[in-house]
Protein backbone atom coordinates (compact mmCIF):
# COMPACT_ATOMS: atom_id res chain seq x y z
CA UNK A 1 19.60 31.99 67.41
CA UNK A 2 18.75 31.00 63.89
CA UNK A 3 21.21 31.61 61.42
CA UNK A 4 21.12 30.41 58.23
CA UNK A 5 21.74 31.44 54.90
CA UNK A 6 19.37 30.67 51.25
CA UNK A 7 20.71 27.87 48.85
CA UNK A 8 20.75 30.34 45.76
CA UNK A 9 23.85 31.44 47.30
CA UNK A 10 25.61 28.04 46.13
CA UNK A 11 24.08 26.88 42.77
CA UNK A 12 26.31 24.63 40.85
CA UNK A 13 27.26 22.58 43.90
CA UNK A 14 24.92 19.47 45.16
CA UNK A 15 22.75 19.02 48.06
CA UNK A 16 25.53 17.62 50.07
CA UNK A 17 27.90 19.82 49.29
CA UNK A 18 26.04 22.63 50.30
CA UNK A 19 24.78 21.14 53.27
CA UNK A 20 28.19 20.16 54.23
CA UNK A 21 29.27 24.30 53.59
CA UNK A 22 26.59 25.12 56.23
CA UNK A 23 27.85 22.96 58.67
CA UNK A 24 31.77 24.03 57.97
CA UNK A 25 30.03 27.42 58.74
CA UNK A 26 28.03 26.72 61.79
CA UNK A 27 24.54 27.75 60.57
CA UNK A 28 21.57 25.59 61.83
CA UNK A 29 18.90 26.55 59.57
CA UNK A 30 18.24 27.13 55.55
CA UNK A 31 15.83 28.73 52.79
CA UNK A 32 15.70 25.89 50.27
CA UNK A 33 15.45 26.95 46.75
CA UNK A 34 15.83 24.53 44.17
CA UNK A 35 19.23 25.91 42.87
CA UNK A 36 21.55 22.65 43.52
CA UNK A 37 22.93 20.04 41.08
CA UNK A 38 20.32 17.44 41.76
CA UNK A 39 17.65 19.68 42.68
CA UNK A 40 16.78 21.97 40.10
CA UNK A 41 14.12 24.11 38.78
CA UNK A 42 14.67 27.61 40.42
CA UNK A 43 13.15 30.53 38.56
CA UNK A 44 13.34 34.16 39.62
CA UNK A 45 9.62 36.11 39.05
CA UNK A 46 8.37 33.50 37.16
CA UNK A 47 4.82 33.13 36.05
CA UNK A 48 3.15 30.68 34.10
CA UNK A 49 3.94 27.21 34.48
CA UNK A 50 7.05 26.19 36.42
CA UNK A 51 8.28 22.54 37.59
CA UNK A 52 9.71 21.32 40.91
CA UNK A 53 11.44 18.57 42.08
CA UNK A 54 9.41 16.05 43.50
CA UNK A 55 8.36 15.34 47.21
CA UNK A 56 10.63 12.67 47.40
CA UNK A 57 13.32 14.70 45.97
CA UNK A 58 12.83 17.66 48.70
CA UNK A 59 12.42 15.33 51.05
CA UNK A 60 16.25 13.75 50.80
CA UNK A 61 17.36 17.22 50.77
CA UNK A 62 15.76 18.08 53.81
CA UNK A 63 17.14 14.86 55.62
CA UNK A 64 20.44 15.47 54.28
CA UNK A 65 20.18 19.01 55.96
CA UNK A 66 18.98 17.57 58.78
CA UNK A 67 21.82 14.90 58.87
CA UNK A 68 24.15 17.88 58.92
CA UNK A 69 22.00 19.80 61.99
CA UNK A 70 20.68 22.13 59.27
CA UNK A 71 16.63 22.65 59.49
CA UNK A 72 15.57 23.79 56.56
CA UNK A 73 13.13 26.51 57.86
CA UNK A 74 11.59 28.33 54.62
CA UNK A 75 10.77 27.00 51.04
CA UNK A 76 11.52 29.67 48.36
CA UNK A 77 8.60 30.65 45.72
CA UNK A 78 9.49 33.57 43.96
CA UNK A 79 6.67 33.55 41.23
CA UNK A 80 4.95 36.86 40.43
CA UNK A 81 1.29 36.68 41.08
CA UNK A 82 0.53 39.88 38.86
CA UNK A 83 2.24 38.87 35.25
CA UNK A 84 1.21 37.24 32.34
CA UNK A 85 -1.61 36.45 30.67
CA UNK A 86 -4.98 34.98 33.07
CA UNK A 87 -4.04 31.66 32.04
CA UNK A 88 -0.10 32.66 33.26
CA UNK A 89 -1.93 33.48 36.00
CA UNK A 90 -3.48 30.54 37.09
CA UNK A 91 -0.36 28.27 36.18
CA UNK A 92 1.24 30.53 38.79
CA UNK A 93 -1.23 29.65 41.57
CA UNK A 94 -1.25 25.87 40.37
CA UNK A 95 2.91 26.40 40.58
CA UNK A 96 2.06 27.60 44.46
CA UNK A 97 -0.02 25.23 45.32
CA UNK A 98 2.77 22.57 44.39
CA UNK A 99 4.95 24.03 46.87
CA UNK A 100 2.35 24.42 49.41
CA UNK A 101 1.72 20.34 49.05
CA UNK A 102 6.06 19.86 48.94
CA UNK A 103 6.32 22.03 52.21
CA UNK A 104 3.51 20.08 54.08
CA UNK A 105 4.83 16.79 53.11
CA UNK A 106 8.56 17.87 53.79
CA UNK A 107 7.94 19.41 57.40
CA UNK A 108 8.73 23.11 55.94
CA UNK A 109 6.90 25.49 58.01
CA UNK A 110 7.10 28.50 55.80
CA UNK A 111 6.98 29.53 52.08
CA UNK A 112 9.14 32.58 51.29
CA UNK A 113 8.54 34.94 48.91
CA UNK A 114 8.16 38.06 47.60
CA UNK A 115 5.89 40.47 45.75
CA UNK A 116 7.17 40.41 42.19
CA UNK A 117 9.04 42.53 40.67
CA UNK A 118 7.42 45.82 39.20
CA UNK A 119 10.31 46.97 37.23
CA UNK A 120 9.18 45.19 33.95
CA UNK A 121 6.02 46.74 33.95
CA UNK A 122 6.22 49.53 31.09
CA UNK A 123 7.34 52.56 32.65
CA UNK A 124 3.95 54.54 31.06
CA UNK A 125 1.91 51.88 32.75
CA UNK A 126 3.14 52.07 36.10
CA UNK A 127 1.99 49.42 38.88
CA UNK A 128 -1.70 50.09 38.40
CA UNK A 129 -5.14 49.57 39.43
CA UNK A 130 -5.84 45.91 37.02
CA UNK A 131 -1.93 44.21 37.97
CA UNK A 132 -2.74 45.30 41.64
CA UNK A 133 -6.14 43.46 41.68
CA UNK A 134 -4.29 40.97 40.48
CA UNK A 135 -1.18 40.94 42.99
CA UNK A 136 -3.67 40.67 45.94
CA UNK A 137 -6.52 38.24 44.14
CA UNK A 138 -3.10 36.40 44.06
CA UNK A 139 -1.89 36.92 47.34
CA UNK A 140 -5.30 35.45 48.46
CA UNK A 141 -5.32 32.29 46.97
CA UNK A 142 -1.43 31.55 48.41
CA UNK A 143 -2.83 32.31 52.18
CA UNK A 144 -5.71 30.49 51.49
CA UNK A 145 -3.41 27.60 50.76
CA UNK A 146 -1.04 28.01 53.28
CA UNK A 147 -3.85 28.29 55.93
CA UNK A 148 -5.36 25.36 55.03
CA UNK A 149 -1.94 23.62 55.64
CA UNK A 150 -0.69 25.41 58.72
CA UNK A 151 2.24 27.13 56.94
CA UNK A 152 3.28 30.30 57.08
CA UNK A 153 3.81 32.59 54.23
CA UNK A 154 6.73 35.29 54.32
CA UNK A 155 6.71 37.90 52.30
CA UNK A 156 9.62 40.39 51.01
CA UNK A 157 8.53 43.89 49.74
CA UNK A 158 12.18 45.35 48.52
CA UNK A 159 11.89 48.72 46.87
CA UNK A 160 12.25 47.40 43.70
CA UNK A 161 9.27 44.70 44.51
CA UNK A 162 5.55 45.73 43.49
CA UNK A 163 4.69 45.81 47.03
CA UNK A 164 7.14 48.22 48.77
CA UNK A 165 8.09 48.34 52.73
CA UNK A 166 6.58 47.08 55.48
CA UNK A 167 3.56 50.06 54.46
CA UNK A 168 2.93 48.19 51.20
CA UNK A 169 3.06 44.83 53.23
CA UNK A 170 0.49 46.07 55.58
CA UNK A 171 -2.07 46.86 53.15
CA UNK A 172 -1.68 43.69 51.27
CA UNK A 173 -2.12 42.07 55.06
CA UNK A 174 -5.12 44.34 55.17
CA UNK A 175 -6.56 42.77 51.58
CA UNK A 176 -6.14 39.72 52.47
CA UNK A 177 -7.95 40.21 56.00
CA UNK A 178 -10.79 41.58 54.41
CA UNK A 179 -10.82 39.04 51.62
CA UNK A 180 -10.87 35.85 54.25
CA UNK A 181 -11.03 36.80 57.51
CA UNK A 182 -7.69 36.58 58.75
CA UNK A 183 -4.09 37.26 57.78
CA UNK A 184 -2.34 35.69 60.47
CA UNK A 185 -0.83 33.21 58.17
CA UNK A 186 1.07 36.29 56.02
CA UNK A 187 4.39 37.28 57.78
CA UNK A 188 6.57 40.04 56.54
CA UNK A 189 10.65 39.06 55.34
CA UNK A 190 12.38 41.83 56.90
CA UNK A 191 15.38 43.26 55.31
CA UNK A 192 16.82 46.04 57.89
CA UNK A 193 18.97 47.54 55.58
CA UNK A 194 15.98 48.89 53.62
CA UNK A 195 13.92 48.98 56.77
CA UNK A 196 16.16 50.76 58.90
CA UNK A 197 14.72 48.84 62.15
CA UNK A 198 12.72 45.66 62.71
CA UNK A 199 9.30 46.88 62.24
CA UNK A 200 6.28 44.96 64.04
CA UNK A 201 8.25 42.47 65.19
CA UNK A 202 5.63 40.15 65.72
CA UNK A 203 4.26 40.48 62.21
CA UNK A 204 8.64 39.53 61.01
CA UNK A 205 8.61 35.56 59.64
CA UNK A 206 12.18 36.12 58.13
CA UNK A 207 14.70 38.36 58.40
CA UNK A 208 17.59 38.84 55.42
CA UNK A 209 20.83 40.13 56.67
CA UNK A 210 22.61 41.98 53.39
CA UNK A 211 24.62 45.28 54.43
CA UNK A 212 24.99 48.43 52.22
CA UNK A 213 28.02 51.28 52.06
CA UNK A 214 26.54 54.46 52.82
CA UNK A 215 24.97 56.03 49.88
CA UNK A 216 25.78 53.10 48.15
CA UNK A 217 23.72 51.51 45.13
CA UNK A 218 24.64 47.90 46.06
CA UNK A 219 24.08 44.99 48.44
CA UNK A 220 26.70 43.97 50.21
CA UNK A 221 27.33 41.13 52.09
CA UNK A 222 27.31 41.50 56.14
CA UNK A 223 29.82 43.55 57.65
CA UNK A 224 31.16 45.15 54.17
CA UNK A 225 28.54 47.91 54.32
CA UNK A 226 27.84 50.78 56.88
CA UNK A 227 24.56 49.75 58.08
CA UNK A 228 24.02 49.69 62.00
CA UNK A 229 22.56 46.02 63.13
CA UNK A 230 22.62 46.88 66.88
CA UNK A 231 18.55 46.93 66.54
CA UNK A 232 18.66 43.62 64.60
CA UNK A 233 20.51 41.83 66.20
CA UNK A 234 18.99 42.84 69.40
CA UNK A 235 16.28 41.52 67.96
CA UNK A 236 17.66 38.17 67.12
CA UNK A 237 18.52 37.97 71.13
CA UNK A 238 14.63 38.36 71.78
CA UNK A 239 13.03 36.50 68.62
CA UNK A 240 15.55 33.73 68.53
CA UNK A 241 12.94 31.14 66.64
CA UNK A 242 13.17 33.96 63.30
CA UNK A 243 15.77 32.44 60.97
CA UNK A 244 18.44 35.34 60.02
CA UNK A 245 18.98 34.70 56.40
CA UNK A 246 22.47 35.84 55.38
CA UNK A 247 22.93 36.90 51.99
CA UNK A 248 25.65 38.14 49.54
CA UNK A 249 27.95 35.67 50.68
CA UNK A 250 29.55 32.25 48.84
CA UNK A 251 31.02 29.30 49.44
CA UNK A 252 34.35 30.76 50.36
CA UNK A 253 32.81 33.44 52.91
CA UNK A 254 30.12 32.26 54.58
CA UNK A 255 32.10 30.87 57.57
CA UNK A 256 33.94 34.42 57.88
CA UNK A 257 30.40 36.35 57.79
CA UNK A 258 28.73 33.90 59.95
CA UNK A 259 31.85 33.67 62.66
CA UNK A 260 31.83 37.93 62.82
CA UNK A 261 27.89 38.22 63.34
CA UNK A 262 27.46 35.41 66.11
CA UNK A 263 30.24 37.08 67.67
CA UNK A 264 28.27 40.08 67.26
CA UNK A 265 25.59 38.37 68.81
């Protein structure tokens, strides 16, 4: 199984230290994001321009992972490919492209992402026809990239993201297919709390764990919710290369969460 958790969980503390949190927890694989101490430059829906640590920088961070028995399985890019002005726009592709190079160089088989979020779009607007051109214009540039460097791009469609569900993620596939020939290279991020099941499992590149009370509003972190993960983790059993992402969690519960779903498991 590969269970692993994203690094935006533990900004403020170093590589090492969150490294060394993993290990203390027993997960073997991460979604880097550049959200430590001495590796910086995480933005949420950014577009425009937007710097990242260099190779050599992502590199030490993946060896001290590795030193720790952590592979660092996804790279997080959480740009927005329909915002901004068209020279935002094309800042945001160049901003891609940069992590498609770091990821190649640093052995990171898969960019994670997601859609963008369509809640600052003026509510009279709507997600329309011109930002949707956009979204999938932009969409085929990044698996464009990513095919011409083997990787794999993951992405997440929450309902508050511009694409929705594994629906919306299919016709984006579908875009892209008819744009280049192929979208082998675009996997969806499952998140079975929204999902309700693993859909297409051979279409799933990632797969978030965050639970929900019933009714609820909120995330919650695994096990504090009422969500049934008898189908994902069933799943995890029979797909054991996906990484299982756990979110909602911090430095003092990660062990706990991570100890009560591998016994799960």
């Amino acid at each position: 199984m590969s269970l692993g958790a994203s690094t935006r969980s533990f900004g403020g503390k170093t590589v090492s230290e969150t490294a060394r949190i993993f290990k203390d927890a027993r997960l073997n694989c991460a979604e880097l994001c550049f959200c430590q101490t001495d590796l910086a430059g995480w933005k949420h829906n950014f577009f425009g321009k937007a710097e990242i640590p260099s190779v050599k920088e992502i590199k030490n961070a993946v060896e001290i992972f590795a030193q720790s028995g952590i592979t660092v399985s996804a790279l997080g890019f959480y740009g927005c490919f329909f915002g901004g002005s068209s020279s935002d726009f094309v800042e945001t592709l160049r901003a891609f492209d940069r992590y498609c190079n770091a990821a190649l160089e640093c052995g990171i088989p898969t960019i994670a992402t997601h859609s963008g979020t369509a809640g600052f779009l003026p509510a009279s607007r709507g997600f329309g026809k011109e930002p949707r051109a956009r979204l999938v214009d932009g969409f085929t540039f990044a698996c464009i990239e990513a095919q011409k460097r083997g990787l794999t791009l993951s992405v997440e469609c929450s309902p508050s993201d511009a694409v929705c569900g594994f629906d919306g993620f299919l016709e984006i596939r579908s875009d892209v297919e008819k744009n280049i020939g192929s979208g082998e290279m675009l996997k969806y991020t499952c998140i079975p709390v929204d999902d309700g099941k693993i859909p297409d499992p051979s279409l799933v590149g990632l797969c978030r764990i965050r639970d929900r009370k019933r009714d609820g509003r909120f995330y919650e972190r695994f096990g504090d919710g009422d969500f049934d993960f008898s189908d994902t983790l069933d799943f995890a059993r029979k797909n054991p290369s996906v990484p299982l992402i756990l979110e909602y969690i911090n430095s003092e519960s990660v062990s706990s969460v991570a100890a009560e779903i591998s016994a799960f498991l």
